[in-house]
C-alpha atoms as a PDB file:
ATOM      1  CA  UNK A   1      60.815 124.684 105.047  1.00  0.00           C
ATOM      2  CA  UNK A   2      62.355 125.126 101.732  1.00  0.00           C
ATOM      3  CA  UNK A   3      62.842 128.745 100.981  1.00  0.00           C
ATOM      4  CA  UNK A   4      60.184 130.951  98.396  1.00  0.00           C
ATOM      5  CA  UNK A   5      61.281 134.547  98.083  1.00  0.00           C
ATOM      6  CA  UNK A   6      64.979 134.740  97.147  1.00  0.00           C
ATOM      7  CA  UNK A   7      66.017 138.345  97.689  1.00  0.00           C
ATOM      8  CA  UNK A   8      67.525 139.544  94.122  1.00  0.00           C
ATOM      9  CA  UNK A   9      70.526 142.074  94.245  1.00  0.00           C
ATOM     10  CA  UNK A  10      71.384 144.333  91.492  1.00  0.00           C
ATOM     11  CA  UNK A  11      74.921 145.215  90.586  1.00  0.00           C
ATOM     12  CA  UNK A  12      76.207 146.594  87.756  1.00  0.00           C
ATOM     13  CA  UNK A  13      79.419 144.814  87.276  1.00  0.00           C
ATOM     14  CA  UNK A  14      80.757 143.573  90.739  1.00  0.00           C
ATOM     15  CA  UNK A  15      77.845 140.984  91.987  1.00  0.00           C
ATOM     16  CA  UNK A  16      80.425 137.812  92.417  1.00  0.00           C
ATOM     17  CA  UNK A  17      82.589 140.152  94.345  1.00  0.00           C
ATOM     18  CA  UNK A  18      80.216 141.037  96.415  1.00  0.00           C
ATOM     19  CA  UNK A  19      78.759 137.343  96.751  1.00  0.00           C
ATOM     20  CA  UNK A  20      82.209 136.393  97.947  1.00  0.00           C
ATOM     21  CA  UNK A  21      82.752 139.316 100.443  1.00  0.00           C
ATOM     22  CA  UNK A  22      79.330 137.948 101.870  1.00  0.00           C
ATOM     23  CA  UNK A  23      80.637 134.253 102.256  1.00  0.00           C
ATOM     24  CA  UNK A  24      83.570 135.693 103.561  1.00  0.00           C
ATOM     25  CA  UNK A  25      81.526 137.542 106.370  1.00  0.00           C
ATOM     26  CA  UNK A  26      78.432 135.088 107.339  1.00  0.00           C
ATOM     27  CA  UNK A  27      79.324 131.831 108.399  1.00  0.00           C
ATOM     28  CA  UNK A  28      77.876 128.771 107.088  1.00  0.00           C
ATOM     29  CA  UNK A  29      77.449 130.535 103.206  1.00  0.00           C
ATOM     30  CA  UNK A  30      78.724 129.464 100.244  1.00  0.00           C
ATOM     31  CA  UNK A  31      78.340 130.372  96.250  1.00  0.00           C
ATOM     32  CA  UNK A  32      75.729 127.937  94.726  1.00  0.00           C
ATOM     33  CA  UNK A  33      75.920 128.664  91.159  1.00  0.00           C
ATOM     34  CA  UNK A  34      77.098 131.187  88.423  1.00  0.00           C
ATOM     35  CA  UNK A  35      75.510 131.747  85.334  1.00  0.00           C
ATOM     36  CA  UNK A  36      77.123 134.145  82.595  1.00  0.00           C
ATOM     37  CA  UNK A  37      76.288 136.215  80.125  1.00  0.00           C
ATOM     38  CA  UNK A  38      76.683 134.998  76.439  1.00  0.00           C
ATOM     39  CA  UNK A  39      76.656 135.860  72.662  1.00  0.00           C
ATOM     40  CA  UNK A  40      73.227 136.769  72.977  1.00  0.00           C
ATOM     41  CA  UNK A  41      74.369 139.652  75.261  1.00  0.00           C
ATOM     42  CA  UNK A  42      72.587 142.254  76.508  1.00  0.00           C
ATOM     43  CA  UNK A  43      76.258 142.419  78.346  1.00  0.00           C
ATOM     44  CA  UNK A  44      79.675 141.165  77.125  1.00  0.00           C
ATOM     45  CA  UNK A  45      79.597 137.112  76.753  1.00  0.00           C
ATOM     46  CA  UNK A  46      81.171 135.656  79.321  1.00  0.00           C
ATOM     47  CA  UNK A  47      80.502 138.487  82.333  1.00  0.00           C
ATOM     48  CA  UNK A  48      78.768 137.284  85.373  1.00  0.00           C
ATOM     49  CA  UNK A  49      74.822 137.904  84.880  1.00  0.00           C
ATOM     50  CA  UNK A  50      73.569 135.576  88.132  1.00  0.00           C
ATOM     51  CA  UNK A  51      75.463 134.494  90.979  1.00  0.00           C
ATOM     52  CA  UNK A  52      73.566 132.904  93.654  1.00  0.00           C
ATOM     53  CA  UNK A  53      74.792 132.408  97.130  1.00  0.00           C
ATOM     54  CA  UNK A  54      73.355 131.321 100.356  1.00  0.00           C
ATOM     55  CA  UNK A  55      74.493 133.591 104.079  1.00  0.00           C
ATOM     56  CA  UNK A  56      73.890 131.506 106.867  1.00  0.00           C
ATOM     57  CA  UNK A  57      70.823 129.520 105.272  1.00  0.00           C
ATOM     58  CA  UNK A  58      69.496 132.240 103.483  1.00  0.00           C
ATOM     59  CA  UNK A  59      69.453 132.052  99.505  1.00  0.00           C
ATOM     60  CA  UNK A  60      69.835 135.385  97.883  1.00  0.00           C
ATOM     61  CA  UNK A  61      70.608 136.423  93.806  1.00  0.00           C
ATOM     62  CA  UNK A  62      73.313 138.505  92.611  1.00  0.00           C
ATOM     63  CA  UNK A  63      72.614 139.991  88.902  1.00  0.00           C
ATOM     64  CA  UNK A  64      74.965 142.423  87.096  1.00  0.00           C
ATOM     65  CA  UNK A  65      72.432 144.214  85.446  1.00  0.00           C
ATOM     66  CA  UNK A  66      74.212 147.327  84.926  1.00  0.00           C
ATOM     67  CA  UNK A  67      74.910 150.653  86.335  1.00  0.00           C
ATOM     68  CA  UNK A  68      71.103 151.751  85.690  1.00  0.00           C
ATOM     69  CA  UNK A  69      70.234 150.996  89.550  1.00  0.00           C
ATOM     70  CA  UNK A  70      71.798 151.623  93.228  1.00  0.00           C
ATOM     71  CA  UNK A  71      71.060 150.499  96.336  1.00  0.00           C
ATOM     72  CA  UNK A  72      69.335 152.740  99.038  1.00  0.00           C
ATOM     73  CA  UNK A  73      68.193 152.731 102.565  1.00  0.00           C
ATOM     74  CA  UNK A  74      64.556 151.652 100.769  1.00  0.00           C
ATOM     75  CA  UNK A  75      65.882 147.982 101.268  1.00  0.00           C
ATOM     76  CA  UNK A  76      68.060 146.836 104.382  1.00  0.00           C
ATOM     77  CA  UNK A  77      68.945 143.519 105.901  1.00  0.00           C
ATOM     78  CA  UNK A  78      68.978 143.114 109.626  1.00  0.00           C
ATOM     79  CA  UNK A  79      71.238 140.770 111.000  1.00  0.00           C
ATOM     80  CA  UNK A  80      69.779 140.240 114.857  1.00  0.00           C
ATOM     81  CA  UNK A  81      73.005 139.211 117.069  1.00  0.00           C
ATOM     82  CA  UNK A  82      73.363 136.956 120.287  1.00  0.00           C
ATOM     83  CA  UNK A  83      75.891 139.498 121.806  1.00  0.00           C
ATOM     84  CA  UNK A  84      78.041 142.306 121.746  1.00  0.00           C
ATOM     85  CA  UNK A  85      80.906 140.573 120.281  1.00  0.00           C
ATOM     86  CA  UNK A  86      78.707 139.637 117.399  1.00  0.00           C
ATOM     87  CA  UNK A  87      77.809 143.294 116.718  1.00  0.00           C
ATOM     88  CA  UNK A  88      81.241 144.329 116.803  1.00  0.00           C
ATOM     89  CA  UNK A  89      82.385 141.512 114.141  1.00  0.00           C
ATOM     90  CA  UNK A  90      79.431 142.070 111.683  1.00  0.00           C
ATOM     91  CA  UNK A  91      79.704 146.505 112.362  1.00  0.00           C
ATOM     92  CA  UNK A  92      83.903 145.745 111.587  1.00  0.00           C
ATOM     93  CA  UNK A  93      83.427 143.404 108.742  1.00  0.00           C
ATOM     94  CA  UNK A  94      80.891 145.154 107.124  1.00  0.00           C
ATOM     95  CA  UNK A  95      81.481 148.894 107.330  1.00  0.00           C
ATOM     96  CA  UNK A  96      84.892 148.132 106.034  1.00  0.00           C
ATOM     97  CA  UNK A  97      84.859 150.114 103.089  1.00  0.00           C
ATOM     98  CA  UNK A  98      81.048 151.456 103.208  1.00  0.00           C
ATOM     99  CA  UNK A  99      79.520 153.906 106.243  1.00  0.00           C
ATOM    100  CA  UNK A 100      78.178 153.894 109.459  1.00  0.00           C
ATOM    101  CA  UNK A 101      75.313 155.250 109.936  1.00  0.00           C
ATOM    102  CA  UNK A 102      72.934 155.978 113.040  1.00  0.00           C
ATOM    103  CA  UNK A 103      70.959 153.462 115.179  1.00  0.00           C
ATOM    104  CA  UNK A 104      72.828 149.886 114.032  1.00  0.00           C
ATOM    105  CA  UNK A 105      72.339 150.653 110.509  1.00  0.00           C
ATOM    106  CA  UNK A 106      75.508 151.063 108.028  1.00  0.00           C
ATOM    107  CA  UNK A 107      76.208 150.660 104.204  1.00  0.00           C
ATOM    108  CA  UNK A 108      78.753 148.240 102.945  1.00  0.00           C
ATOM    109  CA  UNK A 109      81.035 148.803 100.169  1.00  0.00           C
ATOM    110  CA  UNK A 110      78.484 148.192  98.059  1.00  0.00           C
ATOM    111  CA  UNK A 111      76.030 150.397  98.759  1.00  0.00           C
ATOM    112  CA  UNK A 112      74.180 147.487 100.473  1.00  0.00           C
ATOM    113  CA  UNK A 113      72.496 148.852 103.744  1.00  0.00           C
ATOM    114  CA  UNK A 114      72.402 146.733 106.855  1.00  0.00           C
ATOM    115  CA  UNK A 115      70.738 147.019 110.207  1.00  0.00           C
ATOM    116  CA  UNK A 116      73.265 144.947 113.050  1.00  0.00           C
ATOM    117  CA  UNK A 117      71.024 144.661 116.340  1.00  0.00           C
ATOM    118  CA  UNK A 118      71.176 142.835 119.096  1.00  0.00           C
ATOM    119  CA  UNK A 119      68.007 140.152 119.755  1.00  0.00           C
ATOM    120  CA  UNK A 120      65.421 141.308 121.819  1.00  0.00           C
ATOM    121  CA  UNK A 121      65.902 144.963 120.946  1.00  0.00           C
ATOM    122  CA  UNK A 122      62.342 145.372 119.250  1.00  0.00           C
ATOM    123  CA  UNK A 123      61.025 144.157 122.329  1.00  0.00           C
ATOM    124  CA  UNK A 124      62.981 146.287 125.000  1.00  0.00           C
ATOM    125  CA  UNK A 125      61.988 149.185 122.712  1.00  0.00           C
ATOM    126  CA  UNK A 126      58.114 148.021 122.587  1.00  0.00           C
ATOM    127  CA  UNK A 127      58.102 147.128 126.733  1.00  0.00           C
ATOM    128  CA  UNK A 128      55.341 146.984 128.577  1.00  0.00           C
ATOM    129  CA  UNK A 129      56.551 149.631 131.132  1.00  0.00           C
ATOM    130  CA  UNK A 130      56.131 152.646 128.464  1.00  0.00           C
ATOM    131  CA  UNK A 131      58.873 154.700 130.460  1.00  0.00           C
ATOM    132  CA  UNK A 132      61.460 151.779 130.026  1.00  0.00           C
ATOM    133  CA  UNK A 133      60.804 151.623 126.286  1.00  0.00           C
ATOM    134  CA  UNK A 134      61.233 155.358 125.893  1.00  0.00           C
ATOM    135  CA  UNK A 135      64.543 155.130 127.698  1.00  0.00           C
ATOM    136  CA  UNK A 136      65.650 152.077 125.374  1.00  0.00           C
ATOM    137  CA  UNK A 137      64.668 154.583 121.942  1.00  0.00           C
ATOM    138  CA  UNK A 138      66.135 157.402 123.250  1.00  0.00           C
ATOM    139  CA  UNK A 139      69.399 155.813 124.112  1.00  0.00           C
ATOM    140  CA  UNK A 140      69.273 153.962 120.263  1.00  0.00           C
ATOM    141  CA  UNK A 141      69.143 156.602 118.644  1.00  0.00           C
ATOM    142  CA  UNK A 142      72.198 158.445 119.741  1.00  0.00           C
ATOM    143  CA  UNK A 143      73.911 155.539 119.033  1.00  0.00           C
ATOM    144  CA  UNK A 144      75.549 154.483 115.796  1.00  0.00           C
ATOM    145  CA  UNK A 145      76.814 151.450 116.224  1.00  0.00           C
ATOM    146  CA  UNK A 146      74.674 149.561 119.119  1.00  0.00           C
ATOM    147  CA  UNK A 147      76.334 148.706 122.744  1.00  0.00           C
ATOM    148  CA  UNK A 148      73.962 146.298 123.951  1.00  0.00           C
ATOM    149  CA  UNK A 149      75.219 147.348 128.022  1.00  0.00           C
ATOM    150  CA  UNK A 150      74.209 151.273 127.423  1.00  0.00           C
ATOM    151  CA  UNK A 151      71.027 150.135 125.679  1.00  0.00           C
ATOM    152  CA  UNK A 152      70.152 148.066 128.443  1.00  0.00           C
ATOM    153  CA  UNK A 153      71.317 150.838 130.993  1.00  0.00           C
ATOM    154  CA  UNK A 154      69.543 153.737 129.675  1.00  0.00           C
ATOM    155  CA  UNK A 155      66.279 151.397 129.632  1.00  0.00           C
ATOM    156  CA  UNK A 156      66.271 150.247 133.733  1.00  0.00           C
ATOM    157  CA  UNK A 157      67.423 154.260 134.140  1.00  0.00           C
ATOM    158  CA  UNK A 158      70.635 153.212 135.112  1.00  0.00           C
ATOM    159  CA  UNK A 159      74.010 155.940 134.392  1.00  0.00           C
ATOM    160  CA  UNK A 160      76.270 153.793 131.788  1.00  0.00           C
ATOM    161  CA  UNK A 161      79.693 153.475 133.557  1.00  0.00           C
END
C-alpha cells in the first residue's frame, strides 16, 4: 500500500542533517530528494527548504522553515523493537546528543522525541489478568530506558535478579 500521510518535520536550518543522522540510524532508509530554496526566497537561495527521506519504509519531510517552531513531547515516534538488543541500539544511537527521559521515551539532538519499546508491551500492560497489567505499568514507569527481562518480571510477580 503506497503511503498517504507523510509526517512533515520542521527545522529551522539543520533538516538534511538531521535526515542523514536518521539514515544513519534506521536501516533500510535513504534521502529521496532535496529541494532548495531560491531567488524567490523567503530563505537564502540555495539553503535546503525540503529534504525527504524514507526510515525503514516510512517516507517522512524535512523543511527548514526557520527558528519560529520546536519540537515537543506533543508529537513522538515509537519505534516498537524485536528485543533488548534493539532497544539498546536505537536508546544509544538516538539519545546521543539529546535526553533520556522516563518510560522508553527520549529526545534526540534535535529536539525530536521518540518512544523505543519493545513489541507486545501495550498488550502486557492492557492483560487480561488486571493484577499482571498493573505490575507491567508500575514497573514501566520507573524505568527510563526499557529492560524488556524486568518488565516481564515485575508483570508474572517475579523479583528481577
Amino acid at each position: 500500500m503506497q503511503q498517504k500521510i507523510f509526517p512533515n518535520l520542521w527545522f529551522d536550518t539543520q533538516a538534511e542533517e538531521a535526515a542523514n543522522f536518521y539514515v544513519s540510524v534506521f536501516r533500510n532508509s535513504r534521502i529521496v530528494n532535496l529541494t532548495r530554496y531560491t531567488d524567490a526566497g523567503p530563505r537564502e537561495a540555495g539553503l535546503v527548504l525540503t529534504v525527504e527521506f524514507e526510515l525503514d519504509g516510512t517516507r517522512f519531510v524535512g523543511i527548514n522553515g526557520g527558528p519560529d517552531f520546536t519540537f515537543d513531547e506533543a508529537v513522538s515516534f515509537e519505534i516498537s523493537c524485536a528485543d533488548q538488543d534493539e532497544i539498546d541500539y536505537y536508546w544509544q544511537k538516538l539519545s546521543d546528543g539529546g535526553s533520556e527521559g522516563p518510560c522508553g521515551w527520549l529526545k534526540d539532538r534535535y529536539g525530536l522525541s521518540w518512544q523505543v519499546v519493545p513489541e507486545g508491551m501495550a498488550a502486557l500492560i492492557n492483560d487480561d489478568d488486571p493484577q499482571r497489567a498493573s505490575r507491567a505499568m508500575a514497573a514501566m514507569l520507573k524505568m527510563g530506558k526499557i529492560d524488556v527481562a524486568a518488565l516481564y518480571s515485575a508483570a508474572d510477580g517475579v523479583p528481577a535478579s
